[in-house]
PDB file of N, CA and C in Angstrom:
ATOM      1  N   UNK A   1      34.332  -7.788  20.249  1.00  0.00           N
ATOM      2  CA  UNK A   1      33.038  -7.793  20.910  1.00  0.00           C
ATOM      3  C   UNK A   1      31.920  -7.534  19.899  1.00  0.00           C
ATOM      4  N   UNK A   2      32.067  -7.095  19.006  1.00  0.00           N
ATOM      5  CA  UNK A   2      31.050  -6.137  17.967  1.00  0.00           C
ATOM      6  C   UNK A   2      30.868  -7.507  16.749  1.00  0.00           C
ATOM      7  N   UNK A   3      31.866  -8.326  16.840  1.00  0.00           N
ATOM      8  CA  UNK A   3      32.011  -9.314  16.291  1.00  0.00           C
ATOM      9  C   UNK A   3      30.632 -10.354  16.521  1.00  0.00           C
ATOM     10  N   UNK A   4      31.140 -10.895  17.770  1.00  0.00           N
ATOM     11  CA  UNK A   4      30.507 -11.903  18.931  1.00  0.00           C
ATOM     12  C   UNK A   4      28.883 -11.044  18.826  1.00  0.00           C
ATOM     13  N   UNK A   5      28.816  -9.974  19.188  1.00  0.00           N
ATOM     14  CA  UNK A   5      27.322  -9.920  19.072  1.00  0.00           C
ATOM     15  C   UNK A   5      26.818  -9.552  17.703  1.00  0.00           C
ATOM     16  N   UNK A   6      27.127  -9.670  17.067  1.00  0.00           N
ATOM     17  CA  UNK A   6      26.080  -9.393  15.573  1.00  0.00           C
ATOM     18  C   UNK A   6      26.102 -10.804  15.351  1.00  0.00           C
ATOM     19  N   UNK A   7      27.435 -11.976  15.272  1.00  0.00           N
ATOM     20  CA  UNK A   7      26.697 -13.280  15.460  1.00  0.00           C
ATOM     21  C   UNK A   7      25.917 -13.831  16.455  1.00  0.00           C
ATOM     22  N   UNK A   8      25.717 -13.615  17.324  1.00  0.00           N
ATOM     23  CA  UNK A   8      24.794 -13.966  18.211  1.00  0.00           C
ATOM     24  C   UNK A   8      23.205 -13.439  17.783  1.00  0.00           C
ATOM     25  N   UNK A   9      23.190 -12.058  16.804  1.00  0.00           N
ATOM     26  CA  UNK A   9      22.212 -11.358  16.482  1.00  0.00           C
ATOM     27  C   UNK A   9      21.663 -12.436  15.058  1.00  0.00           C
ATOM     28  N   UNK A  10      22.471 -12.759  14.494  1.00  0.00           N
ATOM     29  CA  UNK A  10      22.591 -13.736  13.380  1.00  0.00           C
ATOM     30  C   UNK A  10      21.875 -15.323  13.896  1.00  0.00           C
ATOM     31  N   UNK A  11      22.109 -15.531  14.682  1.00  0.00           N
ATOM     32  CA  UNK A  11      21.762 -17.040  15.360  1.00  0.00           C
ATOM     33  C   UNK A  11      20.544 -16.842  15.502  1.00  0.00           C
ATOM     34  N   UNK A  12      20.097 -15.888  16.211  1.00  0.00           N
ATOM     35  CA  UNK A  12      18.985 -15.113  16.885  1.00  0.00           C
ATOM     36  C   UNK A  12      17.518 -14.862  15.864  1.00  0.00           C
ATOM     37  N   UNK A  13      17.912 -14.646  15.136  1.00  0.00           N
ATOM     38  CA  UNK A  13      17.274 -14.137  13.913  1.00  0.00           C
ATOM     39  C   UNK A  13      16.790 -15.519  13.060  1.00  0.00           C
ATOM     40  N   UNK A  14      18.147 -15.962  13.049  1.00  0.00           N
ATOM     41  CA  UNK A  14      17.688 -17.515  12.316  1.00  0.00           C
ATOM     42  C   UNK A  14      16.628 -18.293  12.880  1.00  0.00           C
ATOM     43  N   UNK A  15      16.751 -18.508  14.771  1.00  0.00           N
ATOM     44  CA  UNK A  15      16.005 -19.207  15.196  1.00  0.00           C
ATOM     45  C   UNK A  15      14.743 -18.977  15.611  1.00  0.00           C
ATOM     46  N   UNK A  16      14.411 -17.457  15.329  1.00  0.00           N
ATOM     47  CA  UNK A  16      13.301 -16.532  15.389  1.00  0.00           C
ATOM     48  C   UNK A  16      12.364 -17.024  14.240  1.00  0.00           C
ATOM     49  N   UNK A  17      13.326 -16.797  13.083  1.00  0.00           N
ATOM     50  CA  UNK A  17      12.413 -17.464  11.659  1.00  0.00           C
ATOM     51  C   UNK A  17      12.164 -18.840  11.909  1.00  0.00           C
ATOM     52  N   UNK A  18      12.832 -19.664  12.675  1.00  0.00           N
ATOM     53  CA  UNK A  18      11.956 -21.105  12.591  1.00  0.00           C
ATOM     54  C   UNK A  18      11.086 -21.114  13.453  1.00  0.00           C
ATOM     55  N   UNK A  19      11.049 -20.628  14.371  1.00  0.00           N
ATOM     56  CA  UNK A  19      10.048 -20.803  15.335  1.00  0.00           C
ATOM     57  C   UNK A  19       8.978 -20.254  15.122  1.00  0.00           C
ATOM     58  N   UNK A  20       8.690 -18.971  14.517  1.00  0.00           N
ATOM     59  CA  UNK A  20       7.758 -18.290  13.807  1.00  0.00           C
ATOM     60  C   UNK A  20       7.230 -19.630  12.761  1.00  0.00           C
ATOM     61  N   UNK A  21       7.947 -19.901  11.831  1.00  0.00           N
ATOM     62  CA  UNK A  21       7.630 -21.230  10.816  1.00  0.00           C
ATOM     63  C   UNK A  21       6.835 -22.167  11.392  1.00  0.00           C
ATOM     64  N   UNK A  22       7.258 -22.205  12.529  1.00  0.00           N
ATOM     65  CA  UNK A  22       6.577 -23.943  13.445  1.00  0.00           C
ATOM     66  C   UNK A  22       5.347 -23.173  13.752  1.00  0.00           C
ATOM     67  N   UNK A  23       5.168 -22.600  13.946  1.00  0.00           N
ATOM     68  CA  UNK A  23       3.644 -22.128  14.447  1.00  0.00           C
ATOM     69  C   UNK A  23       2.465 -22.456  13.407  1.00  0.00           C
ATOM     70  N   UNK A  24       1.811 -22.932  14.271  1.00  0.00           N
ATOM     71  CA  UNK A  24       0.455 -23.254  12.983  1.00  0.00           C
ATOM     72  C   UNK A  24      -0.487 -22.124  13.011  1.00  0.00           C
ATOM     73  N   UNK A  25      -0.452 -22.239  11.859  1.00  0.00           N
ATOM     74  CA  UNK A  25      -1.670 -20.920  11.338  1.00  0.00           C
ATOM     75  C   UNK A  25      -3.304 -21.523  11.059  1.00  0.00           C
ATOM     76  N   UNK A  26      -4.071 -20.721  10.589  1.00  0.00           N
ATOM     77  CA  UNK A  26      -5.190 -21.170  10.066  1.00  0.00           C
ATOM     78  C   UNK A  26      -5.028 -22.236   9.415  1.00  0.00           C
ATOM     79  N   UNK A  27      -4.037 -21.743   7.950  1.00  0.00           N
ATOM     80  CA  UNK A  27      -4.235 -22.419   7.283  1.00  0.00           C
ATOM     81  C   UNK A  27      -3.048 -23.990   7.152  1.00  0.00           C
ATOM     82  N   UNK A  28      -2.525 -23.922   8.575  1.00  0.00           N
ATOM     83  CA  UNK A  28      -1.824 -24.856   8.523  1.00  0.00           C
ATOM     84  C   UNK A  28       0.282 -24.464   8.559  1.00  0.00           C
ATOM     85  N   UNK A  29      -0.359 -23.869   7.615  1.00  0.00           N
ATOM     86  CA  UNK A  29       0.904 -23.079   7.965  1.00  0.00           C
ATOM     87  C   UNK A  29       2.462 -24.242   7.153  1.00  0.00           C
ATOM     88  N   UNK A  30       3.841 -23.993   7.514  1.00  0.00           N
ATOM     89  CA  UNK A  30       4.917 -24.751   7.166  1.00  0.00           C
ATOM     90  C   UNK A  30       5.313 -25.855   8.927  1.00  0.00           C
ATOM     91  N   UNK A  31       4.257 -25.327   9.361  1.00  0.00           N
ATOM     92  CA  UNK A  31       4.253 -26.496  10.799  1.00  0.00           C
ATOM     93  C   UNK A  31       4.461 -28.022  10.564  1.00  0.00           C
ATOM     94  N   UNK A  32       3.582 -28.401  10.002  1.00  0.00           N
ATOM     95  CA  UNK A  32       3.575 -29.541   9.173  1.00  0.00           C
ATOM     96  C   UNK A  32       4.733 -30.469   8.395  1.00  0.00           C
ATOM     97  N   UNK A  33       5.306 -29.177   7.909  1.00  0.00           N
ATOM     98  CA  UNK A  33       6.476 -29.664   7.200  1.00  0.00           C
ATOM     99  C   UNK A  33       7.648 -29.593   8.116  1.00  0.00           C
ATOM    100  N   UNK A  34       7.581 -29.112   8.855  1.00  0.00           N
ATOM    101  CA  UNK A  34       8.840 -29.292   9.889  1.00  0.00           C
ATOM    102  C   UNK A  34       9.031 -30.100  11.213  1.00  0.00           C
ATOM    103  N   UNK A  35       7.056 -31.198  11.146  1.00  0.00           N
ATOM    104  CA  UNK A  35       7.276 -31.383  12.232  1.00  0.00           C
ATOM    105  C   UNK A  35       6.704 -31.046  13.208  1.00  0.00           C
ATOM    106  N   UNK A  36       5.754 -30.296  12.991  1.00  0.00           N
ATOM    107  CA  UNK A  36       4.545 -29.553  14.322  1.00  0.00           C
ATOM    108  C   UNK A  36       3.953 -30.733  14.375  1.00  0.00           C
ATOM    109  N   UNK A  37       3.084 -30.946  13.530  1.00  0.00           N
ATOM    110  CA  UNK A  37       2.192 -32.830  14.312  1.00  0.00           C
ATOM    111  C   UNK A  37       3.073 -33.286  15.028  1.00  0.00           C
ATOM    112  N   UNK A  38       3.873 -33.619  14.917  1.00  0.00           N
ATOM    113  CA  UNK A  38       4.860 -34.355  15.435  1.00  0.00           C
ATOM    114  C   UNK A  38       4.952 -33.511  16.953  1.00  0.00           C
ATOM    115  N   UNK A  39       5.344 -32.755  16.935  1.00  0.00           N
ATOM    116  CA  UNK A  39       5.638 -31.715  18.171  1.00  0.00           C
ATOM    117  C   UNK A  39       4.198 -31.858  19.161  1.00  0.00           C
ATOM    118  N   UNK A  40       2.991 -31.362  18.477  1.00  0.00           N
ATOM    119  CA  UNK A  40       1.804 -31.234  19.501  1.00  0.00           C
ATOM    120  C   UNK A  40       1.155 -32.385  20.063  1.00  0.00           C
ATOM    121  N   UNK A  41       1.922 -33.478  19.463  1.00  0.00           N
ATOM    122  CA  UNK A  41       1.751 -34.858  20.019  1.00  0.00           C
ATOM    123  C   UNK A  41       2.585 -34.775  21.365  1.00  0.00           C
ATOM    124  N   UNK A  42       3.652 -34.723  21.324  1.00  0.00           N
ATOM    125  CA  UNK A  42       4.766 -34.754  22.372  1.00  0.00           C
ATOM    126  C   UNK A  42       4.394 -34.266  23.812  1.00  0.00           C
ATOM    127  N   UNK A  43       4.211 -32.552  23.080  1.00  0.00           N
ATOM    128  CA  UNK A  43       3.520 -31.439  24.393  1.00  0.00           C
ATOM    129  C   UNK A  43       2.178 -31.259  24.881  1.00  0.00           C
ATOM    130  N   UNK A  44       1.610 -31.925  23.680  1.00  0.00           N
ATOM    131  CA  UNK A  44       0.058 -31.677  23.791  1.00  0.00           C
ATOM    132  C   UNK A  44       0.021 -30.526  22.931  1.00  0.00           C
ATOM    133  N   UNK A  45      -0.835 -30.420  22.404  1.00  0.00           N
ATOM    134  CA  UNK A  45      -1.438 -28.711  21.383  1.00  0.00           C
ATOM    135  C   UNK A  45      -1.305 -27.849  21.935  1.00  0.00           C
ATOM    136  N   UNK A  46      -1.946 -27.453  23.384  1.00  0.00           N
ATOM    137  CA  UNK A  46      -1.974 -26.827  23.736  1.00  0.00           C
ATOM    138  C   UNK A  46      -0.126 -25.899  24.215  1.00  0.00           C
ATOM    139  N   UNK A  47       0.336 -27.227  24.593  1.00  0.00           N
ATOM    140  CA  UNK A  47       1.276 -26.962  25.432  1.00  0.00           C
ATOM    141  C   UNK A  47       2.221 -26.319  23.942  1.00  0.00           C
ATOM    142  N   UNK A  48       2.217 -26.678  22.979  1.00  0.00           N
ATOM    143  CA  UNK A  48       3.184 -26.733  21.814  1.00  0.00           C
ATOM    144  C   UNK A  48       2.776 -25.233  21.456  1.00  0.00           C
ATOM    145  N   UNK A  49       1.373 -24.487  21.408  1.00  0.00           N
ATOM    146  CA  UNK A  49       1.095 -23.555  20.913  1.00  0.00           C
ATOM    147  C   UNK A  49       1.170 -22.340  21.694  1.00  0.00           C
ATOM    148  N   UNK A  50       1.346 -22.896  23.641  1.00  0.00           N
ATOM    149  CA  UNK A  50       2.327 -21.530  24.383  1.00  0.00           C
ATOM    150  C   UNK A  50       3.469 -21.872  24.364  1.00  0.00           C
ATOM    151  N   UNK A  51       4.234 -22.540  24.354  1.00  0.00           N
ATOM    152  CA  UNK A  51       5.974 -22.958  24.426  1.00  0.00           C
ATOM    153  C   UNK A  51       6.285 -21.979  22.840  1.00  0.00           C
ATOM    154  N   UNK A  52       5.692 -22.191  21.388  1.00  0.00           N
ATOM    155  CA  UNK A  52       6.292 -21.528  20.273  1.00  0.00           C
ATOM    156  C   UNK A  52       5.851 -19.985  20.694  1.00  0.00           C
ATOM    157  N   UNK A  53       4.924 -19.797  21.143  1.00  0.00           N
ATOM    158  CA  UNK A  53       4.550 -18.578  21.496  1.00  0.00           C
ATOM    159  C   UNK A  53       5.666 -17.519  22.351  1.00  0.00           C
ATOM    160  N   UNK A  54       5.511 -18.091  23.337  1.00  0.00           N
ATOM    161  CA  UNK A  54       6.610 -17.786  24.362  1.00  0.00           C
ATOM    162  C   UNK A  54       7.958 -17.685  23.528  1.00  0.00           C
ATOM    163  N   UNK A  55       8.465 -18.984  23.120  1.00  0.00           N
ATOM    164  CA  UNK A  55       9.469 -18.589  22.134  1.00  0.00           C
ATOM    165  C   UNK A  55      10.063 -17.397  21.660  1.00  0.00           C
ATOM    166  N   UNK A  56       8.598 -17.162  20.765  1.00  0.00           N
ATOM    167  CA  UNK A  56       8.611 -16.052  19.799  1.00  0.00           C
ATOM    168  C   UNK A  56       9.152 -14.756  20.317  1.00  0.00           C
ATOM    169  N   UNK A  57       8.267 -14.577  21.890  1.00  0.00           N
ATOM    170  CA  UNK A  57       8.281 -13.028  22.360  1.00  0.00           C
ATOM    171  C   UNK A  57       9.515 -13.257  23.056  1.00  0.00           C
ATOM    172  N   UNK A  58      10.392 -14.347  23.705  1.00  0.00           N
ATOM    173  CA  UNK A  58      11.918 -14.086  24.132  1.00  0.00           C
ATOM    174  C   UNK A  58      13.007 -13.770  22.741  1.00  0.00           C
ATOM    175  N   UNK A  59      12.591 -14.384  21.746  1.00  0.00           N
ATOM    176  CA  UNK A  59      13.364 -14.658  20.959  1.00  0.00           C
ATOM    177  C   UNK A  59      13.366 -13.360  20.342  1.00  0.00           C
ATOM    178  N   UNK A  60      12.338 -12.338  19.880  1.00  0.00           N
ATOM    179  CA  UNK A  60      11.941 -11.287  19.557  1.00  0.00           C
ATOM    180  C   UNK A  60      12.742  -9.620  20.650  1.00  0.00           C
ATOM    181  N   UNK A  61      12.934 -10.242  21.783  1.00  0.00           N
ATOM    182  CA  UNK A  61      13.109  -9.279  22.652  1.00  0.00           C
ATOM    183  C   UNK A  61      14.326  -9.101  22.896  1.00  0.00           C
ATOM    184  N   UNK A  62      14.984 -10.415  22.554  1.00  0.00           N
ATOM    185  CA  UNK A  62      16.746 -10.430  22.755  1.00  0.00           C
ATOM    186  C   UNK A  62      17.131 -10.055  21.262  1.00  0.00           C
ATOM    187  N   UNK A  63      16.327 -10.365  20.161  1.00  0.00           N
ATOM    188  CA  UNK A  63      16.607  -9.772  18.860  1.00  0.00           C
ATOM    189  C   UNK A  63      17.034  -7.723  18.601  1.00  0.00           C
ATOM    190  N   UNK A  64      15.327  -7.160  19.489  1.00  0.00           N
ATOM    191  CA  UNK A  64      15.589  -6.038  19.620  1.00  0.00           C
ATOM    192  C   UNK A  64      16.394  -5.479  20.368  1.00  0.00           C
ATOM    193  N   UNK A  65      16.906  -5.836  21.994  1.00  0.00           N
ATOM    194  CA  UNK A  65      17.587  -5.674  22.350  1.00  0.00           C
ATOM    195  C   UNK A  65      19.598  -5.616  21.867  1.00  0.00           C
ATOM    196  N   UNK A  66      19.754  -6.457  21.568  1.00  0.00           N
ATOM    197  CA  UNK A  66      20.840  -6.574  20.859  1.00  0.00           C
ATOM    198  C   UNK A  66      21.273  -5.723  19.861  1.00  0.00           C
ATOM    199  N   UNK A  67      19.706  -5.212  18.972  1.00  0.00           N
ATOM    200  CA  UNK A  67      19.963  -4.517  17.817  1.00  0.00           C
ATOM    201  C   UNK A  67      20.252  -3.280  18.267  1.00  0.00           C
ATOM    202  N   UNK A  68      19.330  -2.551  19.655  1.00  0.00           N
ATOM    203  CA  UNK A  68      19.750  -1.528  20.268  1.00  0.00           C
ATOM    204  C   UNK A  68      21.416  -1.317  20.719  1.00  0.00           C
ATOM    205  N   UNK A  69      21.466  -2.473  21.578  1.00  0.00           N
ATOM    206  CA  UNK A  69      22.810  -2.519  22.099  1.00  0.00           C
ATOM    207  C   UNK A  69      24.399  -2.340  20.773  1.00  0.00           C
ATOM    208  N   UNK A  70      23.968  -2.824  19.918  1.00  0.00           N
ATOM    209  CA  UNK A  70      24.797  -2.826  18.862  1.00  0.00           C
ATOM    210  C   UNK A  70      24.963  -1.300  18.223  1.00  0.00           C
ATOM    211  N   UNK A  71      23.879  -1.133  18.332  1.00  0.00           N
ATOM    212  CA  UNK A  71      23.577   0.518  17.362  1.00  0.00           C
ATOM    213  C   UNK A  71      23.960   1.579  18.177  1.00  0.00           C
ATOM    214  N   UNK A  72      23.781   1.616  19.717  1.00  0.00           N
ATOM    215  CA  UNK A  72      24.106   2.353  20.230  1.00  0.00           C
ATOM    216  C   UNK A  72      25.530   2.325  21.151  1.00  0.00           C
ATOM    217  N   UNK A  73      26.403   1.449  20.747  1.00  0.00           N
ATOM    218  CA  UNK A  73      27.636   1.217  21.139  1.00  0.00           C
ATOM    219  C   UNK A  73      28.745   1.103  21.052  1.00  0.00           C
ATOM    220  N   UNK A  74      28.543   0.009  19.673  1.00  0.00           N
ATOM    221  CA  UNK A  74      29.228  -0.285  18.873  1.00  0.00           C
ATOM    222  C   UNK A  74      29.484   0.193  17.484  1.00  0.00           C
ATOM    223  N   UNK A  75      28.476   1.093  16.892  1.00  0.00           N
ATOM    224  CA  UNK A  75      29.076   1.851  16.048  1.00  0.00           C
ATOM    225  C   UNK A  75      29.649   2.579  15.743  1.00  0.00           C
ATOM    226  N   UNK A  76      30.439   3.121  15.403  1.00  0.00           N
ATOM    227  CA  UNK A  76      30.922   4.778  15.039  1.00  0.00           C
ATOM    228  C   UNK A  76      29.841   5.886  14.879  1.00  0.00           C
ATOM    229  N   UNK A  77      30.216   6.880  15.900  1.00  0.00           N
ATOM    230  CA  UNK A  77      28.944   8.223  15.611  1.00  0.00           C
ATOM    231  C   UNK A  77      29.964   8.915  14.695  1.00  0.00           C
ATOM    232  N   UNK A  78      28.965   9.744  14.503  1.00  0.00           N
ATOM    233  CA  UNK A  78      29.071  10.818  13.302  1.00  0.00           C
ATOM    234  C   UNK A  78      29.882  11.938  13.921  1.00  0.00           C
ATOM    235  N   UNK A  79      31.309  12.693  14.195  1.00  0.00           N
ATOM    236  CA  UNK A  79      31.426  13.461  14.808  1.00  0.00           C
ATOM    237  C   UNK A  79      31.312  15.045  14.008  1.00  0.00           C
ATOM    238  N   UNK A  80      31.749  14.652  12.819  1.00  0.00           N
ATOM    239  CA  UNK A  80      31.705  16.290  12.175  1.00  0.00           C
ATOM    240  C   UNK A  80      30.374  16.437  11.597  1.00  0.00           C
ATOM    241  N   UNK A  81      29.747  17.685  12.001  1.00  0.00           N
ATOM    242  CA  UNK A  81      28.695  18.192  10.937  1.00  0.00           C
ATOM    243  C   UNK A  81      28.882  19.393  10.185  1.00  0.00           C
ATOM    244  N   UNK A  82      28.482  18.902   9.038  1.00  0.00           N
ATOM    245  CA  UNK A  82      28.260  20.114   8.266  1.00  0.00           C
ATOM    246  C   UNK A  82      27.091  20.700   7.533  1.00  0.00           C
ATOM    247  N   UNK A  83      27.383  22.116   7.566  1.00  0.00           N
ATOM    248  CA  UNK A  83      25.948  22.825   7.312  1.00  0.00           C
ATOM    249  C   UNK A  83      25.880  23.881   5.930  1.00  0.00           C
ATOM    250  N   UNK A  84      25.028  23.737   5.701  1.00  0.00           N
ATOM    251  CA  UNK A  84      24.815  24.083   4.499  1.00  0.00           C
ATOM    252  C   UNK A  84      24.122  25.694   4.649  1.00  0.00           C
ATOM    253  N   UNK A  85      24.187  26.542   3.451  1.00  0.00           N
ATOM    254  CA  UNK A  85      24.183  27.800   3.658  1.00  0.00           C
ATOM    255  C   UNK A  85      22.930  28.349   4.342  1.00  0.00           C
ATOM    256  N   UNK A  86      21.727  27.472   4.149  1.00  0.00           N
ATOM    257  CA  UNK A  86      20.503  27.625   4.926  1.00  0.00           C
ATOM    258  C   UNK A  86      20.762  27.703   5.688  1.00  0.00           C
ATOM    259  N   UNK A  87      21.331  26.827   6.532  1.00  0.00           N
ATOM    260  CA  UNK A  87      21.261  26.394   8.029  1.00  0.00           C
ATOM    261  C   UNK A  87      22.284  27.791   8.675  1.00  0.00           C
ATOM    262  N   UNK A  88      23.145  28.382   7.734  1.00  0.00           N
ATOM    263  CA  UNK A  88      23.910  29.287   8.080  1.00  0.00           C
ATOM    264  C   UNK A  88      23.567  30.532   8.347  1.00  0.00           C
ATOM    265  N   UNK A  89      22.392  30.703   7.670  1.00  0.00           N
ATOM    266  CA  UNK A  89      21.526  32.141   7.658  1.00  0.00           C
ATOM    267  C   UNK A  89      22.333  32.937   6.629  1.00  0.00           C
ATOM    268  N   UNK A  90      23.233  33.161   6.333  1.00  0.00           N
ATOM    269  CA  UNK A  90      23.820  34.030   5.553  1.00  0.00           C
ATOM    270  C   UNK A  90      23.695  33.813   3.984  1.00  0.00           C
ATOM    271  N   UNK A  91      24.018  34.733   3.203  1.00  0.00           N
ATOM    272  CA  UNK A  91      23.987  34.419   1.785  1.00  0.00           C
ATOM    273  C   UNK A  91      25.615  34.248   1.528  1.00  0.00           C
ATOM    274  N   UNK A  92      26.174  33.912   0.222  1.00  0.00           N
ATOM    275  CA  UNK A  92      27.387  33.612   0.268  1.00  0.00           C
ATOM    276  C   UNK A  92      27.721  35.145  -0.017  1.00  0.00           C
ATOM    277  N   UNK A  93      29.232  35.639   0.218  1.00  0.00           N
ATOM    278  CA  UNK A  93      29.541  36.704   0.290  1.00  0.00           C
ATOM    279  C   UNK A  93      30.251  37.404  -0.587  1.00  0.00           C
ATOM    280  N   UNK A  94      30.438  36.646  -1.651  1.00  0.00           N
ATOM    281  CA  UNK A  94      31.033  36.541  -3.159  1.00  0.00           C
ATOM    282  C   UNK A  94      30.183  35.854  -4.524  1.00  0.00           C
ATOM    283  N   UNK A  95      29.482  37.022  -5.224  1.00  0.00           N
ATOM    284  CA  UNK A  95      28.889  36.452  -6.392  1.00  0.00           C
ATOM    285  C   UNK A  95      29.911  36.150  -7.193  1.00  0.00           C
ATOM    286  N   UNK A  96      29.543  34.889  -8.052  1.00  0.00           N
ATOM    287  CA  UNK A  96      30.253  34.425  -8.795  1.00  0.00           C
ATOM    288  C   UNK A  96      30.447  35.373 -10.182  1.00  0.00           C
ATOM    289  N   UNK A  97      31.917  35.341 -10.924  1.00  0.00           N
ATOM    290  CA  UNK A  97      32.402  35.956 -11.992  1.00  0.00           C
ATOM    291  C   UNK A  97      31.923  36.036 -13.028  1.00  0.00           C
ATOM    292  N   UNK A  98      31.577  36.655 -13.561  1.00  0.00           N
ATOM    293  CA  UNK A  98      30.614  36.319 -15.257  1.00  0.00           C
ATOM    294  C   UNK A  98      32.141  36.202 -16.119  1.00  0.00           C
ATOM    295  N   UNK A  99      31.608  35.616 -16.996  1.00  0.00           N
ATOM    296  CA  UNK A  99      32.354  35.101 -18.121  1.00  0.00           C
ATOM    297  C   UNK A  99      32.534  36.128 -18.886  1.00  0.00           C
ATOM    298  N   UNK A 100      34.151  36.195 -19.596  1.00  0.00           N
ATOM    299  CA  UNK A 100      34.637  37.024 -20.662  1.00  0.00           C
ATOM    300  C   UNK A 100      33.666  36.774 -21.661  1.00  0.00           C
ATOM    301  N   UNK A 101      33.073  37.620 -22.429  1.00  0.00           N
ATOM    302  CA  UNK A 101      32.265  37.494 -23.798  1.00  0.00           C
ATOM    303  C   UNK A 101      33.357  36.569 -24.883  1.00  0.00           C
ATOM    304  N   UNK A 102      32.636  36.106 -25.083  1.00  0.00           N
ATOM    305  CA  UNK A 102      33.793  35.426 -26.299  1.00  0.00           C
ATOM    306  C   UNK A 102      34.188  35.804 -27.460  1.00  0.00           C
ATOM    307  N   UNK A 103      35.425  35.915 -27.323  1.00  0.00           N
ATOM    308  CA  UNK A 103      36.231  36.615 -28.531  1.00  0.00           C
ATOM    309  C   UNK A 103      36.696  35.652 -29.747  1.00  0.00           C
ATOM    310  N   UNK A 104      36.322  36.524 -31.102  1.00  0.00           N
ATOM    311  CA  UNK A 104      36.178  35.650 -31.961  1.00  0.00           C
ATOM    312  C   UNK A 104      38.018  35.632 -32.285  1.00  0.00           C
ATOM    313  N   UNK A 105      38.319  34.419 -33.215  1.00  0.00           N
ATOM    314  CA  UNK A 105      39.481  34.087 -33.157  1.00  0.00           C
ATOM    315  C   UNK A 105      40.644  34.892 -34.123  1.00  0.00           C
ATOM    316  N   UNK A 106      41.459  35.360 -34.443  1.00  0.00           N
ATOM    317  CA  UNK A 106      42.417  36.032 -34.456  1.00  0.00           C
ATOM    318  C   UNK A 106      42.352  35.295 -36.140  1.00  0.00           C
ATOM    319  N   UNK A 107      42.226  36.497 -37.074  1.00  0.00           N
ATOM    320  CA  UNK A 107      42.257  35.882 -38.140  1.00  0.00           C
ATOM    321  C   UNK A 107      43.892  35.228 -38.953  1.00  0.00           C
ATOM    322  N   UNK A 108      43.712  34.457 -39.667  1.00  0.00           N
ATOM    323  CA  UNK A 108      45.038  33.856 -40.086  1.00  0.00           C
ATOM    324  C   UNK A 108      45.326  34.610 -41.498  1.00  0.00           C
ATOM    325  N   UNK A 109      46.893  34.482 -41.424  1.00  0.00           N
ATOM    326  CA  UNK A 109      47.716  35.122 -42.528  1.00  0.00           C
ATOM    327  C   UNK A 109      46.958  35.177 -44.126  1.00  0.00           C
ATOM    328  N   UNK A 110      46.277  34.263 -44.076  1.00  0.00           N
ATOM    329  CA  UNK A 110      45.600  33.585 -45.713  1.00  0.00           C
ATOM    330  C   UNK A 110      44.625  34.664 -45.602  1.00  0.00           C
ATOM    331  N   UNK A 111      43.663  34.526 -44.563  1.00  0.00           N
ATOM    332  CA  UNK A 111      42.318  35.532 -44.554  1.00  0.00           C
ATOM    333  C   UNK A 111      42.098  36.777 -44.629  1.00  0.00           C
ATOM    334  N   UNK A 112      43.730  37.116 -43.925  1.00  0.00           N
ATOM    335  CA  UNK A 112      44.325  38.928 -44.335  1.00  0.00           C
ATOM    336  C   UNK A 112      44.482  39.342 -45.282  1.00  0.00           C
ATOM    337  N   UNK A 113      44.796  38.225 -46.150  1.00  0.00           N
ATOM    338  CA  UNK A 113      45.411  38.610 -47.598  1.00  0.00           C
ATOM    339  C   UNK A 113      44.653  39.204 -48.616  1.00  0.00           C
ATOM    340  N   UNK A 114      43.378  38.535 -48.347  1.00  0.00           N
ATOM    341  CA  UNK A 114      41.957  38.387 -49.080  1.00  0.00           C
ATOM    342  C   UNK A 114      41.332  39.892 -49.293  1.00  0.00           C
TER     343      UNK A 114
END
């Protein structure tokens, strides 16, 4: 199932970005290149510029939706927490060991001799 809807979220997404694309902007936009003249002939301008519209906000709403549905279902939650000594209030209850001073090394047979 977790499968099936993240591709469906995948499809979704893809056809979100073209339809967003087809929309003409000020400046013209990538409409053009895909085919919007072409399109606002068909529907009329008008009709071409609520149909991508409309588009957008179904296509947008089943996007978020899905992403909810996925996140809150299909993932794995977090079951263990762990907390750190702040959160514990306490200080730790064992200071750490200080180190042996360092002892110099055990002189050799040659150096005794001397």
């Amino acid at each position: 199932m977790f499968g099936i809807l993240v591709f469906i979220e995948i499809i979704v997404s893809v056809i979100l970005m073209v339809v967003v694309l087809m929309q003409s902007s000020k400046g013209g936009g990538l409409a053009g290149s895909f085919g919007g003249a072409q399109m606002g002939t068909v529907f009329g301008v008008r009709r071409t510029a609520d149909f991508l519209s409309r588009a957008t906000t179904i296509l947008a709403t089943i996007f978020i939706a899905l992403s909810i549905i996925i996140n809150m279902f299909f993932l794995p939650v977090k079951t263990t927490t762990t907390e750190s000594i702040i959160q514990r209030g306490s200080t730790p209850t064992a200071a750490p060991r200080p180190l042996p001073p360092a002892s110099q090394p055990a002189a050799t047979p040659q150096e005794q001799g001397k």
